[in-house]
Protein backbone atom coordinates (compact mmCIF):
# COMPACT_ATOMS: atom_id res chain seq x y z
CA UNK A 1 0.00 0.00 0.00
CA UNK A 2 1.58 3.32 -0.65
CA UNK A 3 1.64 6.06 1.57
CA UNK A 4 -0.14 9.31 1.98
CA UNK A 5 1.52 12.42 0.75
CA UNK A 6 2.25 15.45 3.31
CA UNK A 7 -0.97 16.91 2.22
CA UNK A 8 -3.17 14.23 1.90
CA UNK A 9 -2.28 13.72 5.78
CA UNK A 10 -4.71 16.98 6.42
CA UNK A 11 -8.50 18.05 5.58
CA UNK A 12 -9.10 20.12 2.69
CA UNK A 13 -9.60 24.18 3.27
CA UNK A 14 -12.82 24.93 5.60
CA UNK A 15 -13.20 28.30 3.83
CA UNK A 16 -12.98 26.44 0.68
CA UNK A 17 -15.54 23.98 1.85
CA UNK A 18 -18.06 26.37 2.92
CA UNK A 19 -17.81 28.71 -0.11
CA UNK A 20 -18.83 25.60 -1.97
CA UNK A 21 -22.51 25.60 -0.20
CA UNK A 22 -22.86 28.68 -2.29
CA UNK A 23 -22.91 27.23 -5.59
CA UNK A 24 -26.33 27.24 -6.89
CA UNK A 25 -28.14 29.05 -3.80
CA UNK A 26 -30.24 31.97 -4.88
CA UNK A 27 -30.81 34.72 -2.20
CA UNK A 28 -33.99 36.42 -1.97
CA UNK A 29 -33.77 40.17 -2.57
CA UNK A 30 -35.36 40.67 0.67
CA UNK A 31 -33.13 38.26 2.41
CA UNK A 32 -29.39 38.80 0.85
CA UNK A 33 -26.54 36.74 2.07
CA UNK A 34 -25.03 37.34 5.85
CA UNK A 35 -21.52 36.25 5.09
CA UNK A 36 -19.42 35.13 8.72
CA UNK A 37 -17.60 32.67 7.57
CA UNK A 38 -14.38 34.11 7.05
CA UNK A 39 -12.23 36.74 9.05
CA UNK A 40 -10.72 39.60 6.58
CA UNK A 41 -11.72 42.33 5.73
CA UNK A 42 -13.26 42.92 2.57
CA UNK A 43 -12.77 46.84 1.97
CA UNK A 44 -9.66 47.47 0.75
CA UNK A 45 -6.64 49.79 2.31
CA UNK A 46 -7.69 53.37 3.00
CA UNK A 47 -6.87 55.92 -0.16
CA UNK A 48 -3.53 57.35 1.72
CA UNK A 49 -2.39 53.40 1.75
CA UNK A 50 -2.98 52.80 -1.88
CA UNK A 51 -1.81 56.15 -3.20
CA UNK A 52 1.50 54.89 -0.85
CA UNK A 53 1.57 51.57 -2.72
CA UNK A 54 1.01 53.26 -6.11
CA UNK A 55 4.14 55.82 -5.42
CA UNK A 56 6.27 52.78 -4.72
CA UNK A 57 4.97 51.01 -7.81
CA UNK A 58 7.15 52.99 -9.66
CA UNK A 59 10.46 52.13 -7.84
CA UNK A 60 11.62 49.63 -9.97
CA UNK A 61 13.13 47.84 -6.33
CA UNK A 62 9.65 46.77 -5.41
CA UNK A 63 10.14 44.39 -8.47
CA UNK A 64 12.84 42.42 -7.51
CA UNK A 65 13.42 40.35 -4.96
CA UNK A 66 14.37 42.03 -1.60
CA UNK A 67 16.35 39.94 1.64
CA UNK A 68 15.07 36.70 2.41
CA UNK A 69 13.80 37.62 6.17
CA UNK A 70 12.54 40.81 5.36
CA UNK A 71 13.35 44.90 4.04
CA UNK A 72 16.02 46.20 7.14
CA UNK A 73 13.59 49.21 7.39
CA UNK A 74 10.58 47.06 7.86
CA UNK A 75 12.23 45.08 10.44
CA UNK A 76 13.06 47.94 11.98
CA UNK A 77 10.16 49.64 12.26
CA UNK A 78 8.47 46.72 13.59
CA UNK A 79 10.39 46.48 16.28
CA UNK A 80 10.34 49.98 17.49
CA UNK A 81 6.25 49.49 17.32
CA UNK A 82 6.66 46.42 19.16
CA UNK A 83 9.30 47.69 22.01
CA UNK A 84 7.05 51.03 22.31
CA UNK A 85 3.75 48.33 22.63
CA UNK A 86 5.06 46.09 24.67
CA UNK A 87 7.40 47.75 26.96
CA UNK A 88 10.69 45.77 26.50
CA UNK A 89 13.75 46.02 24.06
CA UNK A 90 13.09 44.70 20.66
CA UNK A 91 15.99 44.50 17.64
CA UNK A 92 15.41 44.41 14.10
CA UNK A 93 17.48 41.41 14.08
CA UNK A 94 14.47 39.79 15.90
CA UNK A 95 12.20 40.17 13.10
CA UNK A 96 11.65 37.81 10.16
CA UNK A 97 9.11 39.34 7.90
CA UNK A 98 6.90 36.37 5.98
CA UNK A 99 4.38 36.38 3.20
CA UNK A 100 1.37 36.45 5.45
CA UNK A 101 1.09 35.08 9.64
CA UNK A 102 0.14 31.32 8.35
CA UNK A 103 3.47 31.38 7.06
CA UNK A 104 5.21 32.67 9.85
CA UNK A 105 4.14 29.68 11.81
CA UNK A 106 4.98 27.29 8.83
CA UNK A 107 8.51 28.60 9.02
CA UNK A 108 8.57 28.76 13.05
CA UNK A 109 7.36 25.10 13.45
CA UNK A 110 9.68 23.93 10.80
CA UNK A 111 12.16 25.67 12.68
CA UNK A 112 11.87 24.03 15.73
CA UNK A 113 10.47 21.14 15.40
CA UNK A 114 11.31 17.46 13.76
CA UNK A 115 9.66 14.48 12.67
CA UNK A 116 7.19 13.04 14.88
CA UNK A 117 7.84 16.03 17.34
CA UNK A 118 4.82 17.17 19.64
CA UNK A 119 3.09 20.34 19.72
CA UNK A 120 0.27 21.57 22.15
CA UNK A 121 -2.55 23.27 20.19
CA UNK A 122 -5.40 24.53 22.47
CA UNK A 123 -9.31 23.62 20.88
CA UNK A 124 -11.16 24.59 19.45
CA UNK A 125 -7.79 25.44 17.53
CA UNK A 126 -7.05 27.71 14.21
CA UNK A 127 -7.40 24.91 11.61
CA UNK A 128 -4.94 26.04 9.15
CA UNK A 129 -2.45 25.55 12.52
CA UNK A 130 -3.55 21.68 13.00
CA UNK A 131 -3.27 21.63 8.79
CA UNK A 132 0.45 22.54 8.51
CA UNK A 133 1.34 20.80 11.68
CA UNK A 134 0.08 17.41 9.48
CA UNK A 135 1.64 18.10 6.41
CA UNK A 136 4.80 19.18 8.61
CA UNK A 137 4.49 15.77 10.25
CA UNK A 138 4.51 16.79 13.70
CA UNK A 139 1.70 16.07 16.19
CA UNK A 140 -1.14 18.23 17.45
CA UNK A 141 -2.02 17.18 20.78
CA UNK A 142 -5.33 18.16 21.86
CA UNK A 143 -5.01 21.60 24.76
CA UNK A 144 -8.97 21.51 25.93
CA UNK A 145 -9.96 25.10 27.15
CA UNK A 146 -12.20 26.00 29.72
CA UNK A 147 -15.46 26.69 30.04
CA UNK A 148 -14.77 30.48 28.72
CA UNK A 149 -12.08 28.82 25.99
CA UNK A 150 -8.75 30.12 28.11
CA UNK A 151 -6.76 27.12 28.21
CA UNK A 152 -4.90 26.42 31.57
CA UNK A 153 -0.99 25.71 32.02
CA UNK A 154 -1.92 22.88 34.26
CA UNK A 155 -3.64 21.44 31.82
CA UNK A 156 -0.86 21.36 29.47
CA UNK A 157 1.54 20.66 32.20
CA UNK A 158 -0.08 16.63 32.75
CA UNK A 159 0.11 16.59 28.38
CA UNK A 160 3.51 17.54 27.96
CA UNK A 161 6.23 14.61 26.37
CA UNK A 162 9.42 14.04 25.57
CA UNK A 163 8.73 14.80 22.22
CA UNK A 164 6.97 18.21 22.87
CA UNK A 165 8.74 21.00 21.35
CA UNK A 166 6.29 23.84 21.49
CA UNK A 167 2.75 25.12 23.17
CA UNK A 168 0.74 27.49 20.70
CA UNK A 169 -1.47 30.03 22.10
CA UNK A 170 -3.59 32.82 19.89
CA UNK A 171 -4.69 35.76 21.90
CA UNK A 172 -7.15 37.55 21.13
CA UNK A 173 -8.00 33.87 19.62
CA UNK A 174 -9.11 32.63 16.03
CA UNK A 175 -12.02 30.99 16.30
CA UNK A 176 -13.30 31.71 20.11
CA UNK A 177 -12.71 35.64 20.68
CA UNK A 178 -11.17 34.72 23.99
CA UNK A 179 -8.49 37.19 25.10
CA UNK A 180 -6.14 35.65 27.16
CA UNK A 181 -5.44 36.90 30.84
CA UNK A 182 -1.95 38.05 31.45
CA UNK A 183 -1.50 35.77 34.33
CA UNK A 184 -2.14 32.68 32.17
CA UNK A 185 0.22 33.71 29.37
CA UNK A 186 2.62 34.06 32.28
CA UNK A 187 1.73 30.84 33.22
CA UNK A 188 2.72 29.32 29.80
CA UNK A 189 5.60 31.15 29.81
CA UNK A 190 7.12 29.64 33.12
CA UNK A 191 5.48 26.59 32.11
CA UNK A 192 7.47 26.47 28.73
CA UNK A 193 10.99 27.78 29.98
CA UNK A 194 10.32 25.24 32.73
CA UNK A 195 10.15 22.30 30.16
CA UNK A 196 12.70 23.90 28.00
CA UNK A 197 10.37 24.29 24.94
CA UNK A 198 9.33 27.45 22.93
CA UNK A 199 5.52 29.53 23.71
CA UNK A 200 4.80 30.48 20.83
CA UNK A 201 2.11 33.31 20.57
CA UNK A 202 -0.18 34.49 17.19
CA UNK A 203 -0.77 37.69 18.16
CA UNK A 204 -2.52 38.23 14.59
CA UNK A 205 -5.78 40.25 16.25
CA UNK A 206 -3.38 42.50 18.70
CA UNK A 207 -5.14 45.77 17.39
CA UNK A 208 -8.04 44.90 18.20
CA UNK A 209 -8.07 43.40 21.78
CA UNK A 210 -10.60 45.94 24.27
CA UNK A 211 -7.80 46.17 26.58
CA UNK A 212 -5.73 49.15 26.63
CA UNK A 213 -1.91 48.95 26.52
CA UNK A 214 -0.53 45.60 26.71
CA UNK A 215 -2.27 42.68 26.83
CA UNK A 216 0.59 40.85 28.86
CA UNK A 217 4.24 41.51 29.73
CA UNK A 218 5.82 38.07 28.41
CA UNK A 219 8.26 40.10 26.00
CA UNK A 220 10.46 41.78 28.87
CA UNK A 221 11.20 37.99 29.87
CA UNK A 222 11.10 36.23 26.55
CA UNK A 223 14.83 35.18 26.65
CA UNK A 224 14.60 32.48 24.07
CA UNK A 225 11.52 30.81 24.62
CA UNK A 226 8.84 33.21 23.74
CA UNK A 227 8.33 33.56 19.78
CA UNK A 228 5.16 35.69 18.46
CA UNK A 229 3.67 35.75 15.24
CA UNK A 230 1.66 38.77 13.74
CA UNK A 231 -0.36 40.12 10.29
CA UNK A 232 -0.44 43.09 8.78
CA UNK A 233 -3.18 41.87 6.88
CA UNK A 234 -5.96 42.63 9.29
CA UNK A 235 -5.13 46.40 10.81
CA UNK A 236 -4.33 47.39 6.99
CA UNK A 237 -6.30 45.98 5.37
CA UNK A 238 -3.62 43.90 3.44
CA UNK A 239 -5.05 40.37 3.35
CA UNK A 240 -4.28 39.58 -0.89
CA UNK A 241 -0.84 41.03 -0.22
CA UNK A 242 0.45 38.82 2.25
CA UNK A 243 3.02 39.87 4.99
CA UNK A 244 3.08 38.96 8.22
CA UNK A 245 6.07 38.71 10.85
CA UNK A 246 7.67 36.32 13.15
CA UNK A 247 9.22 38.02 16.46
CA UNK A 248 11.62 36.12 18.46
CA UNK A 249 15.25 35.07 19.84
CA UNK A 250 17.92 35.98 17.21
CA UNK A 251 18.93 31.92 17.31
CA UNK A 252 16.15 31.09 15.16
CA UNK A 253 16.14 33.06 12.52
CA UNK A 254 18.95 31.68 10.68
CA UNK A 255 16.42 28.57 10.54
CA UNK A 256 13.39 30.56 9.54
CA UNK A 257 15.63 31.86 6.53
CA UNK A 258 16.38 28.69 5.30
CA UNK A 259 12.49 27.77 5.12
CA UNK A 260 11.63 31.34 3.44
CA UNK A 261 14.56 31.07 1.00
CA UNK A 262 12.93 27.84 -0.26
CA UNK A 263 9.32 28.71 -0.07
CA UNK A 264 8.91 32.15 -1.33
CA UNK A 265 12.53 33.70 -1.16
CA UNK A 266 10.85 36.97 0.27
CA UNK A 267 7.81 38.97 1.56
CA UNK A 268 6.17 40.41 -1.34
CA UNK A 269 7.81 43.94 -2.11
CA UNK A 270 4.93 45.53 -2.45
CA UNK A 271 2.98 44.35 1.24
CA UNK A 272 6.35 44.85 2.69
CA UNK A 273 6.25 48.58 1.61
CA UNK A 274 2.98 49.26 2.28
CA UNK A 275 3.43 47.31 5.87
CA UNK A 276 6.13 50.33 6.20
CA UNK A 277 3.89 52.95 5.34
CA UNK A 278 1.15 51.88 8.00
CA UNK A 279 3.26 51.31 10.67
CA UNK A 280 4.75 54.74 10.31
CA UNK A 281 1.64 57.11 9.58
CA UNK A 282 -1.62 54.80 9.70
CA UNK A 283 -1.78 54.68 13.70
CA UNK A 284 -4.80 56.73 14.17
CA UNK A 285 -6.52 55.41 11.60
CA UNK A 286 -5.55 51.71 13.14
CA UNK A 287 -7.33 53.30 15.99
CA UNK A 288 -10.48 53.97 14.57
CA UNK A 289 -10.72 50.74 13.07
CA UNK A 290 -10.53 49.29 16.43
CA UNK A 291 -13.14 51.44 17.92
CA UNK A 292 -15.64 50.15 15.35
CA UNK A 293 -14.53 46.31 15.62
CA UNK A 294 -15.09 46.94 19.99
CA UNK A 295 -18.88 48.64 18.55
CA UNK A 296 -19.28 45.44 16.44
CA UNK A 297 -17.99 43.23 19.69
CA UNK A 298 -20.91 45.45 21.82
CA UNK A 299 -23.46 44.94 19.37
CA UNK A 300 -23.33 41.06 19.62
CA UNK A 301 -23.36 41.36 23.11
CA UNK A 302 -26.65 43.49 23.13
CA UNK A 303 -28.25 41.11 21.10
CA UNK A 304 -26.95 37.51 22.73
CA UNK A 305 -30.19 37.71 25.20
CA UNK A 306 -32.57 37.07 21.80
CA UNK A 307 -30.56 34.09 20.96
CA UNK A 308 -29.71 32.83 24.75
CA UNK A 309 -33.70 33.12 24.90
CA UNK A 310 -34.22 30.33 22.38
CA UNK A 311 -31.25 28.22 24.39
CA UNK A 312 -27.87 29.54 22.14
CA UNK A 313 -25.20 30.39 24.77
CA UNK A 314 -21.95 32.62 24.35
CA UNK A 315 -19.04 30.75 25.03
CA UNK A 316 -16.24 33.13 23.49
CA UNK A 317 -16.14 36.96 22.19
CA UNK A 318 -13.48 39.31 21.03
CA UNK A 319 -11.47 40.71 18.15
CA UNK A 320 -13.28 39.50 15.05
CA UNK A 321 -14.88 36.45 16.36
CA UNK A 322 -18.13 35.42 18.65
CA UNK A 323 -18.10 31.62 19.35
CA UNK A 324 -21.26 30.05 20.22
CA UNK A 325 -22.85 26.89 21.10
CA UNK A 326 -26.74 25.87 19.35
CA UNK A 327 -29.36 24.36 21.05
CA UNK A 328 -30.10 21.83 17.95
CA UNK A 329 -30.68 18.34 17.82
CA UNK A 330 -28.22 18.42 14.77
CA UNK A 331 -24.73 18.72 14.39
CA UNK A 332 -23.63 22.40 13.04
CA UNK A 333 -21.70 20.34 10.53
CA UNK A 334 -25.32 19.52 8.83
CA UNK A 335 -26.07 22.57 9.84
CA UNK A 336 -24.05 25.08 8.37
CA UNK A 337 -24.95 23.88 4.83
CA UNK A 338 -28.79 24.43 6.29
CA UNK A 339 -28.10 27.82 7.25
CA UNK A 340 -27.17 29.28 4.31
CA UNK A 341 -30.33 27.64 2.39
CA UNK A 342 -32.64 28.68 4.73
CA UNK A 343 -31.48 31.50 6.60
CA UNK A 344 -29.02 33.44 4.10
CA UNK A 345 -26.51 32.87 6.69
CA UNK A 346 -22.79 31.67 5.49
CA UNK A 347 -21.09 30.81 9.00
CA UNK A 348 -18.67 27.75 9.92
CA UNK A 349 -19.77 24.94 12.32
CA UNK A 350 -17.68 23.87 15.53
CA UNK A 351 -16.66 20.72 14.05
CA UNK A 352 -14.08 22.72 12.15
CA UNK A 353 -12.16 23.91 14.88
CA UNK A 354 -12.60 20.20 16.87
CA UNK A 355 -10.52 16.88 16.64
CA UNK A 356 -13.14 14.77 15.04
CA UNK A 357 -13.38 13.03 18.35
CA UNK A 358 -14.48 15.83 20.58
CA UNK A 359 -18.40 16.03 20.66
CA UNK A 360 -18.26 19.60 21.74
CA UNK A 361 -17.84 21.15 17.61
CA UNK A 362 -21.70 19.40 16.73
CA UNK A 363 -22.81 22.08 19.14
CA UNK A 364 -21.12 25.24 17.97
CA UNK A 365 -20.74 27.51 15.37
CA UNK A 366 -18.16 30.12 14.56
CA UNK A 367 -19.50 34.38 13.71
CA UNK A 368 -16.81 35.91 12.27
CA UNK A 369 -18.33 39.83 12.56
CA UNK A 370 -15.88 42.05 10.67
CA UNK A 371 -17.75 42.51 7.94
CA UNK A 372 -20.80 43.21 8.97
CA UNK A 373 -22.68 46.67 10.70
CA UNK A 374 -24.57 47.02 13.07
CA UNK A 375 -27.82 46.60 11.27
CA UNK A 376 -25.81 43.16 9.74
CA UNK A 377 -25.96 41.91 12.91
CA UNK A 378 -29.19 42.71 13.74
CA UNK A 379 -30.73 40.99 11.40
CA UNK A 380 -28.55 38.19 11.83
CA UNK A 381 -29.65 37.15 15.21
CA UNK A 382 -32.86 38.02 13.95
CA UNK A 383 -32.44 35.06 11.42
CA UNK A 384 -30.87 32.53 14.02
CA UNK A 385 -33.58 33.59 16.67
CA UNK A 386 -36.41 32.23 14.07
CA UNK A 387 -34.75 28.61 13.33
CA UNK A 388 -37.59 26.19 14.06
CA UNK A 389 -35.14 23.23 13.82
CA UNK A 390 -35.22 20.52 16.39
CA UNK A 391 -33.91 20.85 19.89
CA UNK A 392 -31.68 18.58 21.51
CA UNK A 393 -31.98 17.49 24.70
CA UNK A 394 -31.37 19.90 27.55
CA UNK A 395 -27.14 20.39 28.68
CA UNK A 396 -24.05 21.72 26.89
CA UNK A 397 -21.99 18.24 25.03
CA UNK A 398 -19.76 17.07 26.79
């Protein structure tokens, strides 16, 4: 018998998947299509941004290829934001800039990890994480959150191995909204350092967490064990231009530039420079567009009781994401398909974010709220609120 190939190891795209219950669906004019499914934004960069980009169109540089781990002023500039941010001395020399955050942790796992090598990914996880750990062919082993999806360093503590070379953490987190406490990404820190393994943190939503300042103080005692991942595609709006960044100890990064030199060679030029051009005159603006993702955040909240009413509960909310669990008899795996048909409602079920063994992803669904206004989500929970569908019977899955 032959044997899989790295990808076949994996499930095919969720995004993919649900786009495809599209095909053939005709929305009413009075009931046009609620799209939650997928977490980027949709308007593109604001005019100053693209006039920026346009300018450095014309620099024939932006055509060629530029240093494998990033352009020095980039890096540079990333780490002053970061330093000023967090608090704590940060060198360019730190920074590995990467054609989008996805591929920062490709390169960061490959990195640091080996064949048959362990890492602790807390569900419901970020699927394309549990994908590339597959085709990497390193082990996800299950981290279970809580009851408000904030995983616990004692519970990783009684799952560590031998073989475990990393714990991943996303705060605020892709799919549940959770924002981490400080004291429990301290925790993993001292848990990690402890074990002599890396933490490694997506910090992809950081602009839009509700807390002011920073979210946590792990970078002023990083040493090497701390490594965090970011995007530049959410706070400017860059998602088809793909850069993203990988901060950590100056050890890896001669690693993490062998894996970019053989999978893209750079950063495109043209993110990279328009990356620049945020970080050094789009803060206010970055502000704003937090202020109306917190509204967004508010507005679910205001509207939860109409849902929680008909037996929905709110297990997770935050940067782009609300996380809930259904009352129906059904899985949200059937479900999701049903939504869209009947509801106008493209959203992703639990079971996408679950091992296929955990019971708990039948029950919930993932709202990815970026996208959509105020009145979007109004009528949204209006349209849940009405499903007649048949109840299951009374208590969370377990």
């Amino acid at each position: 018998m032959s044997r899989m190939s790295r990808t076949q190891t994996t499930f095919a795209p969720p995004v993919m998947e649900a786009r495809r219950w599209l095909a053939g669906v005709e929305f009413p004019a009075d009931r046009p299509l609620i799209n939650v499914s997928q977490a980027a934004p949709v308007e593109p960069p604001p005019a100053p941004l693209v006039a920026a980009m346009a300018e450095a169109l014309a620099d024939p540089a932006t055509h060629l290829y530029g240093p494998v781990l990033g352009l020095p002023e980039l890096r540079a500039e990333l780490a002053a934001h970061w330093s000023a941010h967090y608090g704590a001395p940060v060198a360019a020399e730190q920074v590995a800039i990467t054609a989008g955050c996805n591929q920062a942790f490709a390169a960061t796992i490959s990195a640091i990890c080996g064949e048959d090598d362990e890492v602790l990914l807390p569900t419901p996880w970020y699927f394309n994480h549990k994908m590339w750990l597959d085709m990497d062919g390193v082990r996800a082993v299950p981290l279970p959150a809580d009851d408000h999806l904030i995983p616990q360093p004692d519970t990783a503590r009684a799952l560590l191995t031998p073989r475990t070379r990393a714990i991943v953490l996303v705060s605020p987190n892709n799919p549940g909204g959770a924002e981490y406490p400080a004291e429990v990404l301290r925790g993993f820190l001292d848990l990690a350092r402890e074990a002599g393994i890396h933490l490694i943190v997506d910090e992809t939503y950081k602009d839009f967490d509700s807390r002011s300042g920073a979210p946590h103080d792990l970078l002023a005692d990083a040493g090497d064990t701390l490594v965090q991942l970011y995007s530049f595609s959410k706070a400017y709006r860059l998602t088809g231009h793909r850069v993203g960044a990988v901060i950590g100890p100056v050890s890896l990064l001669p690693e993490i530039e062998k894996f970019l030199d053989t999978v893209t060679i750079c950063a495109p030029q043209l993110g990279q420079r328009a990356a620049l051009w945020g970080l050094r005159n789009l803060g206010d603006w970055v502000a704003g567009e937090r202020a109306e993702i917190l509204d967004r955040r508010a507005a679910i909240a205001e509207h939860m009781p109409q849902l929680e009413a008909q037996g929905w509960r709110l297990l997770g909310l935050g940067a782009y994401f609300a996380y809930l669990e259904h009352p129906f008899a059904e899985s949200s795996a059937q479900l999701a398909p049903r939504l869209v048909a009947e509801a106008s409602v493209l959203a992703l079920p639990g079971t996408m974010f679950m091992p296929e063994d955990d019971p708990r992803g039948a029950r919930q669904f993932r709202l990815a709220f970026a996208n959509v206004d105020r009145a979007q989500i109004a009528t949204l929970f209006d349209r849940l609120a009405a499903l007649d569908w048949a109840l299951a019977t009374p208590g969370p899955a377990k």
